[in-house]
Protein backbone atom coordinates (compact mmCIF):
# COMPACT_ATOMS: atom_id res chain seq x y z
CA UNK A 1 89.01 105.41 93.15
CA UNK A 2 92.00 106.05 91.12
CA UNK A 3 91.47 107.39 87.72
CA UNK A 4 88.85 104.30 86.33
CA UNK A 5 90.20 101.64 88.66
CA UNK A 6 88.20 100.76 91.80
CA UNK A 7 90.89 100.53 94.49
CA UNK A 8 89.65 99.34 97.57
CA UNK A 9 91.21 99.58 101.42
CA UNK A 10 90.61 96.84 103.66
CA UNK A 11 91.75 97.04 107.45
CA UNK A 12 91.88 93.34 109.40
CA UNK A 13 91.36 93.78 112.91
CA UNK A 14 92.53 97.24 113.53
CA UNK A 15 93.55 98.27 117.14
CA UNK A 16 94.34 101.44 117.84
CA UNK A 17 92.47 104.54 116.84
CA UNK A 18 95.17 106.70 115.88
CA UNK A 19 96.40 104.38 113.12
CA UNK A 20 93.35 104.30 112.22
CA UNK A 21 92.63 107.44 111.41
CA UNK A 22 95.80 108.31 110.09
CA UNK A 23 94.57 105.53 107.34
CA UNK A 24 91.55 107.34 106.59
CA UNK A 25 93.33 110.41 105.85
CA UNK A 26 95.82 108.93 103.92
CA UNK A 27 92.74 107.05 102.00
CA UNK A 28 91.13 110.00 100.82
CA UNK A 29 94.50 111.81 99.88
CA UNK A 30 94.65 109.78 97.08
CA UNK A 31 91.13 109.52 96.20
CA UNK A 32 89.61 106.28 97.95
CA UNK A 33 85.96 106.90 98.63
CA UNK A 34 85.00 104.08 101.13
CA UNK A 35 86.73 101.79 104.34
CA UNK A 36 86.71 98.16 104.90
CA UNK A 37 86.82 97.05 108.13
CA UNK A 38 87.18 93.52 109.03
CA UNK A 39 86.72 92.89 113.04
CA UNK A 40 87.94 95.88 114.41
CA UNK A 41 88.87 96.12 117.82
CA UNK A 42 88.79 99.49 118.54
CA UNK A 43 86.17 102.13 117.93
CA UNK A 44 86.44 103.01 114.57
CA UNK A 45 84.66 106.59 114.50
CA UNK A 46 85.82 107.01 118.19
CA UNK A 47 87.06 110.66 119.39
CA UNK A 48 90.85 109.88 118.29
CA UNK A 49 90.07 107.97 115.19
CA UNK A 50 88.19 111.29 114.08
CA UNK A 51 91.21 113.47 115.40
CA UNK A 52 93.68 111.74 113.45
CA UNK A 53 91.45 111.57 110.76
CA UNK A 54 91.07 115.53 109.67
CA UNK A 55 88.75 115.96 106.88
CA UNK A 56 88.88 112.33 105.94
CA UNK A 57 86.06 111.56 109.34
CA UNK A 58 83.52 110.50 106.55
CA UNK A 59 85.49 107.55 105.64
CA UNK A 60 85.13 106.35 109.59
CA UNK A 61 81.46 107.15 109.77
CA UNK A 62 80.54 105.50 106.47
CA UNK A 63 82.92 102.56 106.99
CA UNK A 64 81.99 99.40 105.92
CA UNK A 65 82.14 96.52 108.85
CA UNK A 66 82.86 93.04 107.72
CA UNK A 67 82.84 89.43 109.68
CA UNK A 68 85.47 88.07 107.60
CA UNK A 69 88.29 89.27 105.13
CA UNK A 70 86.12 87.18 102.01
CA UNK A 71 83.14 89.66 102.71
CA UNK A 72 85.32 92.43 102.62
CA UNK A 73 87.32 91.51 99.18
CA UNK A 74 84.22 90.31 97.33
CA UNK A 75 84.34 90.58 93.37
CA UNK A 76 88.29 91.97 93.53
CA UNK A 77 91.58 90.40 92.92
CA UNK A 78 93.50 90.55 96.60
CA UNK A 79 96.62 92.35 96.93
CA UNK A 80 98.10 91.40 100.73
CA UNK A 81 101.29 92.98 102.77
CA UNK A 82 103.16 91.97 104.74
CA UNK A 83 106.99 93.07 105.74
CA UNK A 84 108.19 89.61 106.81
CA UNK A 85 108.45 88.51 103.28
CA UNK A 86 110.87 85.38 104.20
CA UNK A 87 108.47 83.58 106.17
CA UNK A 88 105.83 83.50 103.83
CA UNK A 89 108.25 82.50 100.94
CA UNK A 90 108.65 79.20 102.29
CA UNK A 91 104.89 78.68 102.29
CA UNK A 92 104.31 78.74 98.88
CA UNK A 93 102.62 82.37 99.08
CA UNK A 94 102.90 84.96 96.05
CA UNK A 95 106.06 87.46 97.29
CA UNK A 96 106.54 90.59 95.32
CA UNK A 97 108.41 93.48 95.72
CA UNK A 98 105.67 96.50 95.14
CA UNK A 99 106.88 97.38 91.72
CA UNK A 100 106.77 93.63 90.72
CA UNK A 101 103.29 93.26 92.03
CA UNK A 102 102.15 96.56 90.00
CA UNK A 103 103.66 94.95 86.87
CA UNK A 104 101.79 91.81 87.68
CA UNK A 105 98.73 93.32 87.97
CA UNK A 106 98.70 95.65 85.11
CA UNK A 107 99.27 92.78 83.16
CA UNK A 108 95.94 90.90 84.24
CA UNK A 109 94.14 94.14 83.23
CA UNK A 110 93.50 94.86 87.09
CA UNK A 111 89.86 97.04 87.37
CA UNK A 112 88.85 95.74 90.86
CA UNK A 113 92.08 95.47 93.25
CA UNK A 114 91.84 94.91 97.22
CA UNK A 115 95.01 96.53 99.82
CA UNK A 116 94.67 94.87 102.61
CA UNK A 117 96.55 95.85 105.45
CA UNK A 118 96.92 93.81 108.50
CA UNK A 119 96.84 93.94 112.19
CA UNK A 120 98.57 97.44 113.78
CA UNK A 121 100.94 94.37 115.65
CA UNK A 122 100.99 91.30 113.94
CA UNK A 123 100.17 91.66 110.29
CA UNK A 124 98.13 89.67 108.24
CA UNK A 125 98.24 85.64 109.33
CA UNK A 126 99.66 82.94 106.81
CA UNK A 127 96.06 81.56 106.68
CA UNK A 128 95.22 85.29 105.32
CA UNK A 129 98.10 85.50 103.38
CA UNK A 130 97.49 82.35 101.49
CA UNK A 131 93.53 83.97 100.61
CA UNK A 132 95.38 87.09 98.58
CA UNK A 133 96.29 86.83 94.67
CA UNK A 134 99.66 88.32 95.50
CA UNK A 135 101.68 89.45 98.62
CA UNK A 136 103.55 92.62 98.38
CA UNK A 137 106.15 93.98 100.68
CA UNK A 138 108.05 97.33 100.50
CA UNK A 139 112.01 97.33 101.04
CA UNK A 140 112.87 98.85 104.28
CA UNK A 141 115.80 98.82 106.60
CA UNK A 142 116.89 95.15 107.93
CA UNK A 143 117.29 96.35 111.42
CA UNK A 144 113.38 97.83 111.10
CA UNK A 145 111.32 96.73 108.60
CA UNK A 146 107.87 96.95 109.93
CA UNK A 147 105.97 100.20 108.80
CA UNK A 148 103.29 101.78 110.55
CA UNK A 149 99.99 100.58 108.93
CA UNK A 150 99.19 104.39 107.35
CA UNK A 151 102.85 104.64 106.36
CA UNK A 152 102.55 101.85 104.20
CA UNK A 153 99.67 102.72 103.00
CA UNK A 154 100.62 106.15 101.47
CA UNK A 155 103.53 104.13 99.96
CA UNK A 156 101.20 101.77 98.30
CA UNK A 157 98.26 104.46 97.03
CA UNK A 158 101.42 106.25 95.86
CA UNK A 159 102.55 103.86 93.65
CA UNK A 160 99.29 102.98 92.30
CA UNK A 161 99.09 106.71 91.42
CA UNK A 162 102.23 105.96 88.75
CA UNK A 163 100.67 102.79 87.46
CA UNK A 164 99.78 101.84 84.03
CA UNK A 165 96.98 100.13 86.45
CA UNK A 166 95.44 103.77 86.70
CA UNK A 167 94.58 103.85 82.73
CA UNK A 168 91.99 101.59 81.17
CA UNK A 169 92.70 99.35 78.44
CA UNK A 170 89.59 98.16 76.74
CA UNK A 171 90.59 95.25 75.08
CA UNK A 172 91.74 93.60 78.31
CA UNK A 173 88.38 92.74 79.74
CA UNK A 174 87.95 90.16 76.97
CA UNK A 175 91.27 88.87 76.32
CA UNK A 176 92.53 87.64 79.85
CA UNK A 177 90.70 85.93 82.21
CA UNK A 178 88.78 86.90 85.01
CA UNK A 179 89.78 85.69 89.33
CA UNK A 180 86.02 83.35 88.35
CA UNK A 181 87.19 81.83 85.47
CA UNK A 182 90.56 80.91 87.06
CA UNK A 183 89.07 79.73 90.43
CA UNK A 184 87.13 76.90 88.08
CA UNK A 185 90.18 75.68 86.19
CA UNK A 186 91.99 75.61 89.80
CA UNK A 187 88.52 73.40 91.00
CA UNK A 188 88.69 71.20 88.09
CA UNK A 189 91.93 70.65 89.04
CA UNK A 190 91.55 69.92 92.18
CA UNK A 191 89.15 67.44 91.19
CA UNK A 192 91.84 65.77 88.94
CA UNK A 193 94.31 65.19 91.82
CA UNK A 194 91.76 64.31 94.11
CA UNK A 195 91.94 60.78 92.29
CA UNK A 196 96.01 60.64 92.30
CA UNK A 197 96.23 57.90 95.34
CA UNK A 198 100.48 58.59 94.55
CA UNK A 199 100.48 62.31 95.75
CA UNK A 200 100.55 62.97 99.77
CA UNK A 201 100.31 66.27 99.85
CA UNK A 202 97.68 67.65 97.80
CA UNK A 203 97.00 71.16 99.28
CA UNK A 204 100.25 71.92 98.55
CA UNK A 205 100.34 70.67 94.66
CA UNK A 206 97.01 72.69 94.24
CA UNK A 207 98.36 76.14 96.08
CA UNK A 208 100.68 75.68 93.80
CA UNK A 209 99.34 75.26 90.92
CA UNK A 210 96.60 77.83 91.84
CA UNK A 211 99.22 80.55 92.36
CA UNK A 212 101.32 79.50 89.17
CA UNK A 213 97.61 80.32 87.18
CA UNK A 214 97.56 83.41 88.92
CA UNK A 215 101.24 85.08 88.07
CA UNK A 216 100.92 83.82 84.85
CA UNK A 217 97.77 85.91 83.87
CA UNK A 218 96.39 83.51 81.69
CA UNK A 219 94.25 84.05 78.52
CA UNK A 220 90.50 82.76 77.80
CA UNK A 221 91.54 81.00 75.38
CA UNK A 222 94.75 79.18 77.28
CA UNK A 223 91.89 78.43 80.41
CA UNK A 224 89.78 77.18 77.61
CA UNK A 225 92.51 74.76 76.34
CA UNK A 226 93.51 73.68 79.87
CA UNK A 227 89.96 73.12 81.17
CA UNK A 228 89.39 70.45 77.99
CA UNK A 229 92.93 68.36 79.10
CA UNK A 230 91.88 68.63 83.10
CA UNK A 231 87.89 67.50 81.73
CA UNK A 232 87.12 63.79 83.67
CA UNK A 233 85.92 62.68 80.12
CA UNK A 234 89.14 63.66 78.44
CA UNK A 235 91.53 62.11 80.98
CA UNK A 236 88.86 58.69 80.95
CA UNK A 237 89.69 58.42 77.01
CA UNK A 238 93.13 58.91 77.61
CA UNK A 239 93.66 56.08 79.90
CA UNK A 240 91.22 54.06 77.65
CA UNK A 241 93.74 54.23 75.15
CA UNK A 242 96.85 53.94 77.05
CA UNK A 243 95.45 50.51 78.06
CA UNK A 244 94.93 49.18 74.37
């Protein structure tokens, strides 16, 4: 927990034990109270994991173990990494730089946000990738740009630490809308091309769309006004009167 936002860690498939317990300590240096752990392959409160771990061992013994990274995320907007940033640009995934994903967020009145840090070798997959609200990576050196998993980490909590993101603005609850609210406008309109016989690839026209929605940080109201033009009965009366 930083300040009133409810930051949450998540860990896909972790491997080795020290990085693992490097990533608890880090964790609890800056205040997070609780591990997510999707599939991990080592022993999570194992002898070196608790080494590595100092005074943060609670976070390893109380860790929470999930099947899949949707159980672990539940109820919070998704905030992936990933430090080969030009592959997943050309698959339509969100790609910030860490201070542009901040000022993303702390314009959708972030409360509930997800890290999720990938495997200690391979990262996060695209198929993960393409789950998260945004995709953050952190500028590093060309030749090496892969940081250890608890080195990022620290980098991240950091900068969440000197984020507007860490102060609550009350008004914000109300005024934008919420990760349910968009996921039904991005169903309805999925429902809407579903019909369009002319467009081949469909996935990618609603990925698009649905991560458009997202960096926009829509209003209530603005869903509201979409969700009455992407309505079946709306578009039925306009091609009712298109053929008179």
């Amino acid at each position: 927990m930083i300040d009133c936002m409810e930051l949450r860690v998540v860990l896909v498939e972790p491997i080795y034990q020290i990085n693992l317990g490097y990533t608890a300590r880090v964790a609890k240096n800056f205040g997070v109270d609780k591990l997510y752990l999707v599939n991990p392959r080592c022993k999570y409160n194992g002898k070196e994991a608790i080494k590595y771990a100092k005074h943060a061992r609670d976070l390893l013994s109380n860790a929470k173990i999930c099947r899949s990274m949707k159980d672990a995320t539940h109820g919070t907007l998704l905030l992936g990494t990933t430090a080969l940033w030009r592959k997943t640009g050309k698959s339509f995934f969100n790609v910030y730089t860490l201070d542009r994903a901040l000022h993303l967020l702390e314009k959708r009145g972030a409360t509930k946000v997800s890290i999720i840090i990938g495997r200690d070798n391979t990262g996060l997959s695209k198929e993960e990738l393409s789950m998260c609200d945004a995709t953050v990576f952190i500028p590093t050196n060309e030749d090496y740009p892969v940081l250890n998993i608890s080195h990022a980490l620290a980098i991240l909590l950091y900068s969440f630490t000197q984020s507007p993101l860490s102060r609550k603005y009350p008004f914000e609850s109300s005024l934008y809308a919420d990760n349910r609210e968009i996921n039904s406008i991005c169903n309805l309109f999925s429902k809407t091309i579903g019909k369009r016989n002319d467009i081949r690839d469909k996935n990618a026209v609603l990925m698009s769309f649905n991560h458009i929605l997202k960096r926009s940080f829509p209003t209530k109201k603005e869903l509201s006004a979409l969700s009455i033009a992407l309505s079946p009965r709306y578009i039925e009366i306009k091609r009712r009167k298109a053929r008179k």
